[in-house]
N, C-alpha and C. Protein backbone atom coordinates (compact mmCIF):
# COMPACT_ATOMS: atom_id res chain seq x y z
N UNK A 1 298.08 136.13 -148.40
CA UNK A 1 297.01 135.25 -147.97
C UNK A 1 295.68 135.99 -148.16
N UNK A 2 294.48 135.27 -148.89
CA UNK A 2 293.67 136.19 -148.63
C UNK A 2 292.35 135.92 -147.61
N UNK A 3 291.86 136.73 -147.32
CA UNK A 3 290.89 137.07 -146.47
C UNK A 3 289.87 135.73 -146.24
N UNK A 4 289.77 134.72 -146.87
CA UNK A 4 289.36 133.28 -147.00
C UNK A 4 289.98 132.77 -146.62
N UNK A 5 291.49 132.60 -147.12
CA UNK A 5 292.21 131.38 -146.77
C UNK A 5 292.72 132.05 -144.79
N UNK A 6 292.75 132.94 -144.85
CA UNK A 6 293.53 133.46 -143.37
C UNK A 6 292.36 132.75 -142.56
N UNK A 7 290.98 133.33 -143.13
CA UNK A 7 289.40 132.92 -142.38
C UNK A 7 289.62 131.34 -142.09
N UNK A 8 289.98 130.21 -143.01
CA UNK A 8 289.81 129.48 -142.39
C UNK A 8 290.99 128.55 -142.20
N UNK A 9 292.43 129.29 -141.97
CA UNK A 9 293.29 129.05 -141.23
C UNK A 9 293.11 129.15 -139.62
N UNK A 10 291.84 130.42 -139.56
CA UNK A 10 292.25 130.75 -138.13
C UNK A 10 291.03 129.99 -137.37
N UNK A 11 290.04 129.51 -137.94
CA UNK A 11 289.26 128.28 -137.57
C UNK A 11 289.96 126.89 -137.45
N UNK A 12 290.73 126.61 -137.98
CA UNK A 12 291.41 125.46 -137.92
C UNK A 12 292.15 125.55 -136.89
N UNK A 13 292.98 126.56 -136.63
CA UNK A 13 293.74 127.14 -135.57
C UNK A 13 292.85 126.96 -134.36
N UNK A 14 291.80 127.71 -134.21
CA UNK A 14 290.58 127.37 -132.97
C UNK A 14 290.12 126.24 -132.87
N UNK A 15 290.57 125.74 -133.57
CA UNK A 15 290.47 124.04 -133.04
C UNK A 15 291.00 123.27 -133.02
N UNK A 16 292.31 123.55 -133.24
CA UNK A 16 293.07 122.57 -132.70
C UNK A 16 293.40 121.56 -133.65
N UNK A 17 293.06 121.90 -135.21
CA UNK A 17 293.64 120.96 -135.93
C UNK A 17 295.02 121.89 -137.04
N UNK A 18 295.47 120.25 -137.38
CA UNK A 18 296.80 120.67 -138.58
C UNK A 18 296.17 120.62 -140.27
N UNK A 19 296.56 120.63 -140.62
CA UNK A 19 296.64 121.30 -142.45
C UNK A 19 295.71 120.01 -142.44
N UNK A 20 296.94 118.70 -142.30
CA UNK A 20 296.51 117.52 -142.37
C UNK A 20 295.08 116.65 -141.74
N UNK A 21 294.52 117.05 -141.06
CA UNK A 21 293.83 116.95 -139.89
C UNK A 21 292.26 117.09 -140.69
N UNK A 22 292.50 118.76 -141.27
CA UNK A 22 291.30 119.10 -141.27
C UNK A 22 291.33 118.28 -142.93
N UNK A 23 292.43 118.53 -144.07
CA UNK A 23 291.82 117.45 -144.53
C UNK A 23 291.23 116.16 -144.83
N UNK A 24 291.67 115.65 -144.02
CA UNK A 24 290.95 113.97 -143.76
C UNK A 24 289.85 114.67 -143.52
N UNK A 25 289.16 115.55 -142.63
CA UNK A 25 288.07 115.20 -142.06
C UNK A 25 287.12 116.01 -143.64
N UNK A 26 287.27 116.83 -144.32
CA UNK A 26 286.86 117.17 -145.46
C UNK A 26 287.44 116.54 -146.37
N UNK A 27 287.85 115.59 -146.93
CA UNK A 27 287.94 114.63 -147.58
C UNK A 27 288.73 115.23 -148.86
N UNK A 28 290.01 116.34 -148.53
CA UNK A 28 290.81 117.07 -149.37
C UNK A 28 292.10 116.45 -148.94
N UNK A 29 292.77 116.91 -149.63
CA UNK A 29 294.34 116.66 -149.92
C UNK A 29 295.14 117.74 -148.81
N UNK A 30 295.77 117.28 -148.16
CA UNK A 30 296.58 118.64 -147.16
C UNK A 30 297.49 119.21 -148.40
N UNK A 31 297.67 119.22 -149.36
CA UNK A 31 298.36 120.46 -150.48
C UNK A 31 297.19 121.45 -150.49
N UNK A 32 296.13 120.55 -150.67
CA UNK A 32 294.78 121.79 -151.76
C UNK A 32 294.36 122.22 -150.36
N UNK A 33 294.64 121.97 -148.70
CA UNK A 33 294.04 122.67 -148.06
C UNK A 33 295.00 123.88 -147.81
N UNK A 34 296.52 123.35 -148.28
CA UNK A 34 297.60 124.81 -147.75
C UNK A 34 297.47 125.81 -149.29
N UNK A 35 296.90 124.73 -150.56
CA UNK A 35 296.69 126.02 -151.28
C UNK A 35 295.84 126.99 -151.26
N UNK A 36 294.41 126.96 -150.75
CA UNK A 36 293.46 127.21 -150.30
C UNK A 36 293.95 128.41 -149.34
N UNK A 37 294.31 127.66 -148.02
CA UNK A 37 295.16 128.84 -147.17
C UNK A 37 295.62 129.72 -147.41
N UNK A 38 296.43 129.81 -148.42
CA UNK A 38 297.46 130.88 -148.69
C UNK A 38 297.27 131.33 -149.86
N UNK A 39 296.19 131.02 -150.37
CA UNK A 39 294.99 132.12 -151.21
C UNK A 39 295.90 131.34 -152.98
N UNK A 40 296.51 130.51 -152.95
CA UNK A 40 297.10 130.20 -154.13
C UNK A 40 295.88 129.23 -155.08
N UNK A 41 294.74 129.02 -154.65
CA UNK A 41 293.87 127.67 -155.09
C UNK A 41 292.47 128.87 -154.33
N UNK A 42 291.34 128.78 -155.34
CA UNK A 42 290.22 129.60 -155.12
C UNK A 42 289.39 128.14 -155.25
N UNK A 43 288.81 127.51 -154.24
CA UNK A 43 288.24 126.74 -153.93
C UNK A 43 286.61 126.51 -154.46
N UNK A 44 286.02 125.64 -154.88
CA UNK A 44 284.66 125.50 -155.60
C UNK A 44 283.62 125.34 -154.33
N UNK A 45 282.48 125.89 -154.84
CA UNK A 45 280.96 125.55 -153.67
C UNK A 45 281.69 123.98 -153.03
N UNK A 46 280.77 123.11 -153.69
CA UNK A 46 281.38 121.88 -152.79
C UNK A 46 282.76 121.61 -151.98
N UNK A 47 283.78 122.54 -152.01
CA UNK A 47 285.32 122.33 -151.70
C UNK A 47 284.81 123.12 -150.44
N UNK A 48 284.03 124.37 -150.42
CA UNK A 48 283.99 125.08 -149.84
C UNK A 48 282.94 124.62 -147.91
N UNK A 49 281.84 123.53 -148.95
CA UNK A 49 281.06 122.88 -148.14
C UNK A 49 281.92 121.75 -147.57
N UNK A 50 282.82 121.20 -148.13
CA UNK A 50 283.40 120.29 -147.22
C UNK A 50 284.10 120.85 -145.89
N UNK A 51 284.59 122.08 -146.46
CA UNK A 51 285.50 122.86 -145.48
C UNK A 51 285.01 123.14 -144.02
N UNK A 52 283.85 123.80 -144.10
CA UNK A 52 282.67 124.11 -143.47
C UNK A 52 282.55 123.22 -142.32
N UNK A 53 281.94 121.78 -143.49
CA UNK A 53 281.36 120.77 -142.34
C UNK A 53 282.25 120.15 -141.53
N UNK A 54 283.49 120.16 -142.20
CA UNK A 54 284.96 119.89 -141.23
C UNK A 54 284.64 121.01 -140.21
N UNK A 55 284.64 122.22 -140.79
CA UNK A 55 285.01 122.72 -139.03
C UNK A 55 283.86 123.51 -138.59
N UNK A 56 282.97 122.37 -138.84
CA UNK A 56 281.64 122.69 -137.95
C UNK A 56 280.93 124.11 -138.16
N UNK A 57 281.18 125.18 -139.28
CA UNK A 57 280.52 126.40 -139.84
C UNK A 57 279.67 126.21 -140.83
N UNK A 58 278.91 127.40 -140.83
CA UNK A 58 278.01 127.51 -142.28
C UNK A 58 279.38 127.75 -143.03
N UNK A 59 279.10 127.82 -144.31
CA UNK A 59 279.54 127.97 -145.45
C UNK A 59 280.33 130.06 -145.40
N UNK A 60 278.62 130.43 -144.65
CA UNK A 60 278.82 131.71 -144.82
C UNK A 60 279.83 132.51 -144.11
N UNK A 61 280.05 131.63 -142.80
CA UNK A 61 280.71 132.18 -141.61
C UNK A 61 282.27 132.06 -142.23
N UNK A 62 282.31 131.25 -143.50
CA UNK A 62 283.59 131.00 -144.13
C UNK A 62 284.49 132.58 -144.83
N UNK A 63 283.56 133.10 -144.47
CA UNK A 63 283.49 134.97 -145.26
C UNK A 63 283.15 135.82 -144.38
N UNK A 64 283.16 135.76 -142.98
CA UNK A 64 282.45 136.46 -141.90
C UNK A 64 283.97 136.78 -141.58
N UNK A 65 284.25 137.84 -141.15
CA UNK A 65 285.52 138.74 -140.67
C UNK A 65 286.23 137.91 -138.93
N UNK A 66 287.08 137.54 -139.22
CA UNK A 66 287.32 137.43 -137.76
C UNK A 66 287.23 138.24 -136.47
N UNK A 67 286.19 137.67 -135.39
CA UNK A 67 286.09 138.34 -134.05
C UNK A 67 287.11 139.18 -133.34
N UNK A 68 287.25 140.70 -133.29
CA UNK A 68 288.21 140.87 -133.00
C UNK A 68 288.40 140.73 -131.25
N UNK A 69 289.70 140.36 -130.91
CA UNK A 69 290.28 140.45 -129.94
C UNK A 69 289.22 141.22 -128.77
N UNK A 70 288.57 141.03 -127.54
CA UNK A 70 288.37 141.47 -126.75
C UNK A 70 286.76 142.07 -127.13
N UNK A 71 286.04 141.53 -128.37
CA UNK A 71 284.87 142.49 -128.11
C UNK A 71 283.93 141.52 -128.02
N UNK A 72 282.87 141.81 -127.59
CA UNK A 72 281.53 140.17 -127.20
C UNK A 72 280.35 141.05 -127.61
């Protein structure tokens, strides 16, 4: 998986949606969002902006390291 697709597995995860879920709301296919996930499908700017506005991030935060455990 890479470091993208885990990134915004684990946003999807923080909110409470499924594969399926978040694609309806970005207007993708739940295949191209589990290919995406699991780093098999390298996703385009616009694929990337849909992703985003589904789960409510910049674009950039799509590449921002996950918060670790316990630090504020």
């Amino acid at each position: 998986m890479t470091s993208l697709g885990a990134r915004i597995k684990a946003l999807r995860g923080e909110r409470g949606l499924q594969q399926r879920q978040l694609a309806e709301k970005a207007g993708l296919t739940p295949s191209m969002v589990s290919q995406i996930e699991s780093g098999r499908l390298t996703p385009s700017l616009p694929t990337l902006g849909k992703l985003a506005g589904a789960l409510g991030v910049a674009i950039g935060q799509l590449f921002e390291p996950a918060p670790m455990a316990g630090s504020m």
